[in-house]
Protein backbone atom coordinates (compact mmCIF):
# COMPACT_ATOMS: atom_id res chain seq x y z
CA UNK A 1 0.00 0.00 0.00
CA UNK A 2 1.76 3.10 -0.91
CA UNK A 3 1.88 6.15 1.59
CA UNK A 4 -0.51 8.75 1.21
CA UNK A 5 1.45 12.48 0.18
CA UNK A 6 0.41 15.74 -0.41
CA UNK A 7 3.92 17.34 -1.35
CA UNK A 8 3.51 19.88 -3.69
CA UNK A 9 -0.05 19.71 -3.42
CA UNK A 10 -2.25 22.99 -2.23
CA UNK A 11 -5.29 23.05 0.44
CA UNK A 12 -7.67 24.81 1.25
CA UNK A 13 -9.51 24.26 4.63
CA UNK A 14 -12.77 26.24 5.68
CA UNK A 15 -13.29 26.37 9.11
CA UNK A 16 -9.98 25.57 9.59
CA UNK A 17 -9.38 27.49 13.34
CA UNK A 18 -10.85 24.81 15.39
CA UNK A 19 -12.05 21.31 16.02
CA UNK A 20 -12.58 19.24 12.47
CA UNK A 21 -11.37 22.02 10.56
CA UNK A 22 -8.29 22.55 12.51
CA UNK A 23 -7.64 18.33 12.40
CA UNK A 24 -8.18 18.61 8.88
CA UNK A 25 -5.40 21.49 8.11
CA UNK A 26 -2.96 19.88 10.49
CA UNK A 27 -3.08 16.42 8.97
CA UNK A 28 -2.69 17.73 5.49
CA UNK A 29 0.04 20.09 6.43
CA UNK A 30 1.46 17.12 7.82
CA UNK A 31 1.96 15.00 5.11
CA UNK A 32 3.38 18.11 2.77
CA UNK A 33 0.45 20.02 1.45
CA UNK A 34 0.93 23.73 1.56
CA UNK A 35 -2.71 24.93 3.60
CA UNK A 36 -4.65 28.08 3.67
CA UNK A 37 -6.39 27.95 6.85
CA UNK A 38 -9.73 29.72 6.69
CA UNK A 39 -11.65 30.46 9.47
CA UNK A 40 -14.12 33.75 9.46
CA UNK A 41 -13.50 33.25 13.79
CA UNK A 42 -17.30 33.51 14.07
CA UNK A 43 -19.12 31.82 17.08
CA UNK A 44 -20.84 28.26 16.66
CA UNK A 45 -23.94 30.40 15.65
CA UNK A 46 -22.20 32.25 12.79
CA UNK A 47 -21.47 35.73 15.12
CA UNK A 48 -18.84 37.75 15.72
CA UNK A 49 -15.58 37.42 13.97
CA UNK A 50 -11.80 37.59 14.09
CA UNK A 51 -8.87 35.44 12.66
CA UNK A 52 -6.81 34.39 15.52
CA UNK A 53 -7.72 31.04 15.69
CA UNK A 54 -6.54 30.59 11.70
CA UNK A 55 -3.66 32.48 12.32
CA UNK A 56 -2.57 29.63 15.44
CA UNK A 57 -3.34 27.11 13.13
CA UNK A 58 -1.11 28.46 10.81
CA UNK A 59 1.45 28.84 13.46
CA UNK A 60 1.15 25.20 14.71
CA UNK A 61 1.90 24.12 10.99
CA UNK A 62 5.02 26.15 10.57
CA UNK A 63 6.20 25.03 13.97
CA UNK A 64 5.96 21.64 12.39
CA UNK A 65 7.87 22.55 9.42
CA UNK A 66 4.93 23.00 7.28
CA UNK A 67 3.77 25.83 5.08
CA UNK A 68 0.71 27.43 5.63
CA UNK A 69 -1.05 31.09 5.68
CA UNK A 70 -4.41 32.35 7.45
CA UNK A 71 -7.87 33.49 6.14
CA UNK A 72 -10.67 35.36 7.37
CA UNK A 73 -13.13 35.69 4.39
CA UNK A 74 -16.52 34.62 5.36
CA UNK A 75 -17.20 32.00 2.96
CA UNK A 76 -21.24 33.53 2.97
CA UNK A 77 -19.86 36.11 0.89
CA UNK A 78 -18.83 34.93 -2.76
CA UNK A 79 -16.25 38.28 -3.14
CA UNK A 80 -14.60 36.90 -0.08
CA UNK A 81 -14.06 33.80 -0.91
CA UNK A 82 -12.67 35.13 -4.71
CA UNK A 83 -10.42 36.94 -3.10
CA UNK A 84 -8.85 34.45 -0.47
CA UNK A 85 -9.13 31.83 -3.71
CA UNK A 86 -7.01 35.13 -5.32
CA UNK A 87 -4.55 35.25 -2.38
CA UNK A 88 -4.11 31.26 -2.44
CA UNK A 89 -2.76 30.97 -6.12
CA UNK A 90 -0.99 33.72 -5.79
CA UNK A 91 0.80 32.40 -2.93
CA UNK A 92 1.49 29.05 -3.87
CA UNK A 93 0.81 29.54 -7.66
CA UNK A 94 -2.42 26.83 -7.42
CA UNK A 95 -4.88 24.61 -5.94
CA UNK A 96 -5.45 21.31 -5.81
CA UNK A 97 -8.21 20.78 -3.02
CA UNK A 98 -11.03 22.22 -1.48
CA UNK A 99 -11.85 20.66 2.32
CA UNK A 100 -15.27 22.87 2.80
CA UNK A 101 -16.15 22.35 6.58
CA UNK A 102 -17.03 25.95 7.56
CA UNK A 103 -20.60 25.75 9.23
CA UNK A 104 -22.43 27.17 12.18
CA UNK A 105 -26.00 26.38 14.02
CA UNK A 106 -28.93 28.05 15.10
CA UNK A 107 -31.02 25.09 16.26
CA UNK A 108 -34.73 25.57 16.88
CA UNK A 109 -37.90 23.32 16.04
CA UNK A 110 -38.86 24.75 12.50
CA UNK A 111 -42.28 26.17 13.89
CA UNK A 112 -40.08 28.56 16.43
CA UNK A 113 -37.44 29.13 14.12
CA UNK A 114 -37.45 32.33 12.07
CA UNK A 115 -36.37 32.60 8.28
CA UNK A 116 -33.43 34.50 9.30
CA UNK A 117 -32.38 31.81 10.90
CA UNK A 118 -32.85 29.02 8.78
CA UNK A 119 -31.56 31.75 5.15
CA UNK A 120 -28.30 32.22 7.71
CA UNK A 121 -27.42 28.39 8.39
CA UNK A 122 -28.37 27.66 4.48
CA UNK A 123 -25.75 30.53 3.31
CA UNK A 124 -23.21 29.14 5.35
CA UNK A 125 -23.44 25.68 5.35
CA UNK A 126 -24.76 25.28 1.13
CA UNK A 127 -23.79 28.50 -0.71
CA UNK A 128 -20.38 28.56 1.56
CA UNK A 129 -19.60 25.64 -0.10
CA UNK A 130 -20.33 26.33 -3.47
CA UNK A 131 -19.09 29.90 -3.30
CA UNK A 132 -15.49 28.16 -2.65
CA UNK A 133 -15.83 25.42 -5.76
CA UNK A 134 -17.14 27.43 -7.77
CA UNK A 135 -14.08 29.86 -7.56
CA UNK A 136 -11.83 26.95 -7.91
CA UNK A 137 -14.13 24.92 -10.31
CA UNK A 138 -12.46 26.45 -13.75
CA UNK A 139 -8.88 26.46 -12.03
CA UNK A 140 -9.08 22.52 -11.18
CA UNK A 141 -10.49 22.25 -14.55
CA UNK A 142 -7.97 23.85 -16.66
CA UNK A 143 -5.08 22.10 -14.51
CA UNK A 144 -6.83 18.86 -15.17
CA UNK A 145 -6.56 18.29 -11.49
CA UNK A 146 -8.60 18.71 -8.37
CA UNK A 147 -10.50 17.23 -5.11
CA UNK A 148 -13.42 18.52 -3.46
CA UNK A 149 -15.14 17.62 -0.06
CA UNK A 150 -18.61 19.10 1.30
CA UNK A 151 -19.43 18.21 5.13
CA UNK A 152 -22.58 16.73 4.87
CA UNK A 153 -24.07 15.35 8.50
CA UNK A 154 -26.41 12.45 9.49
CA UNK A 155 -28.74 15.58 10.23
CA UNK A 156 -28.72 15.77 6.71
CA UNK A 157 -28.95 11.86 5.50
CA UNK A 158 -31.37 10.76 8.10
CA UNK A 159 -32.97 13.89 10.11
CA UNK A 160 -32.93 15.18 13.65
CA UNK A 161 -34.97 17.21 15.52
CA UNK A 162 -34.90 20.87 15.77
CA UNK A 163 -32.45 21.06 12.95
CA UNK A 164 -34.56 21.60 9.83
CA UNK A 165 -31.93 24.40 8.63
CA UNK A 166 -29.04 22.60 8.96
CA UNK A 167 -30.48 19.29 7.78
CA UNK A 168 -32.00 20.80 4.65
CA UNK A 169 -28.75 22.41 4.01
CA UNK A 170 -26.17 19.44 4.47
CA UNK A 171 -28.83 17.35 2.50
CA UNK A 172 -28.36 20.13 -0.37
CA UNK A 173 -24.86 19.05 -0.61
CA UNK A 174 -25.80 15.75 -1.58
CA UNK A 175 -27.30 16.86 -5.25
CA UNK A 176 -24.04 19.36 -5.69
CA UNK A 177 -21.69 16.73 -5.37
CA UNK A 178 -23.41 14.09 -7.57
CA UNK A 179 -23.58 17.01 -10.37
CA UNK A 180 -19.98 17.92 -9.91
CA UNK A 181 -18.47 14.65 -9.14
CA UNK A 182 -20.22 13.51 -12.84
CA UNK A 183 -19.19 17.09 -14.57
CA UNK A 184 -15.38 16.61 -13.50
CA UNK A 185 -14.50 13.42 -14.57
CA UNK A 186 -12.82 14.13 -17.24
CA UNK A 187 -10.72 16.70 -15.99
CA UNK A 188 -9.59 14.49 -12.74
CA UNK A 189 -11.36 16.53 -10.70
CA UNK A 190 -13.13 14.49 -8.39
CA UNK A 191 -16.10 15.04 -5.39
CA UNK A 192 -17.16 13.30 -2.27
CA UNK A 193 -19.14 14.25 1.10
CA UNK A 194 -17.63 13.50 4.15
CA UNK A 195 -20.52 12.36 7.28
CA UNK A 196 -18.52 13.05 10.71
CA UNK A 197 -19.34 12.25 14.04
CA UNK A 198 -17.01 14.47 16.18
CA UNK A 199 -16.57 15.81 19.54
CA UNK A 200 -16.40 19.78 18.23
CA UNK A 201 -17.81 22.77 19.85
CA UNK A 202 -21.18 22.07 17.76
CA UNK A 203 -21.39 18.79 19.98
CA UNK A 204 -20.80 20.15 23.13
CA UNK A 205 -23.69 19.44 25.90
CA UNK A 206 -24.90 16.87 23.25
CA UNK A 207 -23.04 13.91 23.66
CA UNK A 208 -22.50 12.07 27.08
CA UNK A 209 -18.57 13.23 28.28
CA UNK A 210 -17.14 9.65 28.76
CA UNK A 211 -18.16 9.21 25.18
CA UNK A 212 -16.46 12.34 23.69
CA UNK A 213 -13.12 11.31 24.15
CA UNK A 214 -13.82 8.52 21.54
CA UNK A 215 -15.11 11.06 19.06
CA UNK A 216 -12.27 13.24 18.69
CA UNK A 217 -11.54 15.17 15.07
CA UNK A 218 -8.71 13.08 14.70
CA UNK A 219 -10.27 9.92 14.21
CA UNK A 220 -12.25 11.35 11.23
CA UNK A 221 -9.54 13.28 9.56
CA UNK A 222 -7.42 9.94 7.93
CA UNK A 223 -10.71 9.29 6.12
CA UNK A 224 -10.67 13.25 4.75
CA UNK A 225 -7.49 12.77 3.71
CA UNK A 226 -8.08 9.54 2.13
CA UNK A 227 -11.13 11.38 0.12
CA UNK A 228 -8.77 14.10 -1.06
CA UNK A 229 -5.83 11.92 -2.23
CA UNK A 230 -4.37 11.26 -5.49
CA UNK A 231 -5.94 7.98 -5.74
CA UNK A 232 -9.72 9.23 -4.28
CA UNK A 233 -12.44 8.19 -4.95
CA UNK A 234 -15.58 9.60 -6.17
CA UNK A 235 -19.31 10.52 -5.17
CA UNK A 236 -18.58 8.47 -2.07
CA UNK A 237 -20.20 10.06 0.93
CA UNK A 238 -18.15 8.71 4.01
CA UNK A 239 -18.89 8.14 7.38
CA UNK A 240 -16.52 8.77 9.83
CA UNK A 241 -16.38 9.00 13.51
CA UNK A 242 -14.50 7.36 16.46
CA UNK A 243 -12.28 5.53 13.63
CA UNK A 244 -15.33 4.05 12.26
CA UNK A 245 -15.32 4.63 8.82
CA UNK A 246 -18.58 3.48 6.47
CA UNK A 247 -20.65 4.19 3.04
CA UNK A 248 -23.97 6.08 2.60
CA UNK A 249 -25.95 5.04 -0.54
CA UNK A 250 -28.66 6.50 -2.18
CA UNK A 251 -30.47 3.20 -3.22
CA UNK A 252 -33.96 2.78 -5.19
CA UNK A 253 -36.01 -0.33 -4.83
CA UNK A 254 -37.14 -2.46 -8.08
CA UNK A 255 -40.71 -1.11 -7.27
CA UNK A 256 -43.89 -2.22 -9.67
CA UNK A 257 -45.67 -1.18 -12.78
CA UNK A 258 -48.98 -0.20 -12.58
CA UNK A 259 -51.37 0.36 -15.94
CA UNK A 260 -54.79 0.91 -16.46
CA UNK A 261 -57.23 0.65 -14.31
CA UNK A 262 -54.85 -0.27 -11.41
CA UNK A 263 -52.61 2.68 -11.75
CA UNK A 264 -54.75 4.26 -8.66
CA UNK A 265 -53.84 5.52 -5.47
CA UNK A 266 -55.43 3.13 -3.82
CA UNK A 267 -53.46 0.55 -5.91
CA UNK A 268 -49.86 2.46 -4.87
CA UNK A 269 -51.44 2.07 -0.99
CA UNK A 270 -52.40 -1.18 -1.12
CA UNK A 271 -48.94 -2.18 -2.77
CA UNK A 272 -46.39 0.06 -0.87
CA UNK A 273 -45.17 -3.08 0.83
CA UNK A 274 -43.74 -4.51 -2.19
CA UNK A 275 -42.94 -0.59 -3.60
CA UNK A 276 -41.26 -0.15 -0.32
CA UNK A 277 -38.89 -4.01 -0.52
CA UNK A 278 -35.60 -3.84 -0.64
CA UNK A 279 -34.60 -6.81 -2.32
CA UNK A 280 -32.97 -5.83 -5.80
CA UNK A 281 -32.68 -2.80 -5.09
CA UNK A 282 -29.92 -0.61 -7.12
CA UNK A 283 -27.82 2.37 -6.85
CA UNK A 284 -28.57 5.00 -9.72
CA UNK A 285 -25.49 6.28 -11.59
CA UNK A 286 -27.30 9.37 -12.57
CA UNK A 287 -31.02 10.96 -13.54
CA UNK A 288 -31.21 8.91 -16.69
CA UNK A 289 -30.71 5.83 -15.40
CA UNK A 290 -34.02 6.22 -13.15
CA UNK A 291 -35.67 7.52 -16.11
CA UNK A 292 -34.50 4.56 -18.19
CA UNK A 293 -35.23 1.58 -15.49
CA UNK A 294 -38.99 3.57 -15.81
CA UNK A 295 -39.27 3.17 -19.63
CA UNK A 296 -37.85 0.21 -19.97
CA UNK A 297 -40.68 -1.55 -16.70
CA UNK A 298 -43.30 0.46 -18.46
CA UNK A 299 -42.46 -1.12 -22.00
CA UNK A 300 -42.27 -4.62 -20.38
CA UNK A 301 -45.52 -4.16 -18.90
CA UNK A 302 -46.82 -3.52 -21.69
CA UNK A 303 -45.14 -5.81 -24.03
CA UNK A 304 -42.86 -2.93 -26.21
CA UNK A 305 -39.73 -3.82 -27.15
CA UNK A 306 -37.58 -0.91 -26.92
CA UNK A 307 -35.57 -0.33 -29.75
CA UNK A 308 -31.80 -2.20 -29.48
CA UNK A 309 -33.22 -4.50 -26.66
């Protein structure tokens, strides 16, 4: 198994003063990549501001040997982010990845929570994260080169209450990267979503303290690394906490075909066992392959054979 390197290889880590972030920059820094660490300072629900927790990041990796400079744009605000994607390649002359971890939360049930709230977490959290690729996208394209990780959370995969912001906006991520990871295969540049489970400030008071040790950002960041390496994969969303590592899937069932008079509601009820079974079910490589698997059980229902079948 060869050993996994950065040298010569440029980062960029959002949210990079503290807790995942901060493991994140550190372990690629570590291993040779040059880092900007990007942290806006904020609070865990998005106020205030103030770099000095980049700018000891940055110090930790030069005290290591490493290279690395600090960032305060607020990756809310696309101009920002231009410019600290301006200051990077001008700096280091490119970049090669994008670790987008930046995120805050203002956690409410949705009926209590205002649309300030919920517009504030989405900003962050989904059009932080495209702000960044998009101001790399044509870079890594040109240089035929790149690898791009969103934070997505189990919030976002499989719900939790009083977190309707935050899960509809790590779910967003979910649809970005299977676009992206499909649009940039041919120029090597290559997406995945990272699922942590970490003991950060955003997990504070929320998960029992003899447990926390066990969830530390270190035990997540190999996997990070792992999806932003020369040999990563793609449109993988990884699971990763407490050295547990796993695979989320978006999988369809084989469903049935319904036709005339039994293509009902009542008929969908009264068969949502068998919609609902999970034997043979499939993963879809993209929009047309649903579409297709429809066409082609609505044909054979119907006796149509489709043209080259």
């Amino acid at each position: 198994m060869s050993e996994v390197s950065f040298d010569g290889r440029v980062a960029i880590v959002t949210g990079a003063g503290a807790g995942l972030g901060r493991s994140h920059a550190l372990g690629l820094a570590a291993r040779g990549a040059r880092v900007v660490v990007n942290d806006l300072g904020a609070a865990t629900d998005g106020s205030g501001s103030g770099s000095d927790a980049a700018r000891a990041v940055v110090d930790e990796i030069r005290a290591g040997g490493g290279k690395a400079i600090a960032n305060g744009a607020n990756v809310a605000d696309a101009a920002q982010v231009q410019a600290m994607v301006d200051e990077a390649i001008a700096e280091f002359g490119h970049v090669d990845i994008l670790v987008n971890n930046a995120g805050i939360l203002r956690d409410k049930t949705f009926a209590k929570m205002s649309l300030e709230d919920f517009q504030m977490v989405m900003d962050v959290h989904l059009m932080g994260s495209v702000h960044t690729a998009h101001a790399l996208w044509r870079h890594m394209c040109e240089r035929e080169y790149g690898r791009i990780v969103f934070t997505t959370s189990a919030s976002g995969l499989y719900g939790n209450f009083g977190q309707s912001n935050y899960g509809a906006a790590k779910a967003a991520m979910l649809g970005l990267m299977n676009v992206l990871s499909i649009e940039g295969a041919k120029y090597n540049v290559r997406a995945n979503m990272l699922a942590p489970t970490a003991a950060t400030r955003m997990t504070e008071g929320l998960i029992p303290a003899e447990l926390l040790a066990l969830l530390q950002p270190e035990t997540i960041t190999p996997g990070l690394l792992a999806l932003v390496s020369e040999d990563a994969p793609t449109k993988m969303i990884l699971g990763a906490g407490a050295g547990c590592f796993t695979e989320t899937k978006v999988y369809e069932t084989a469903g049935i075909t319904l036709q005339d008079e039994d293509l009902s509601p009542e008929t969908v009820l009264a068969r949502m066992a068998e919609i609902r079974d999970p034997a043979d079910q499939q993963v879809m490589g993209n929009a047309f392959d649903q579409t297709n698997k429809y066409v082609r059980n609505a044909a054979a229902a119907r006796g149509v054979t489709l043209p080259g079948e």
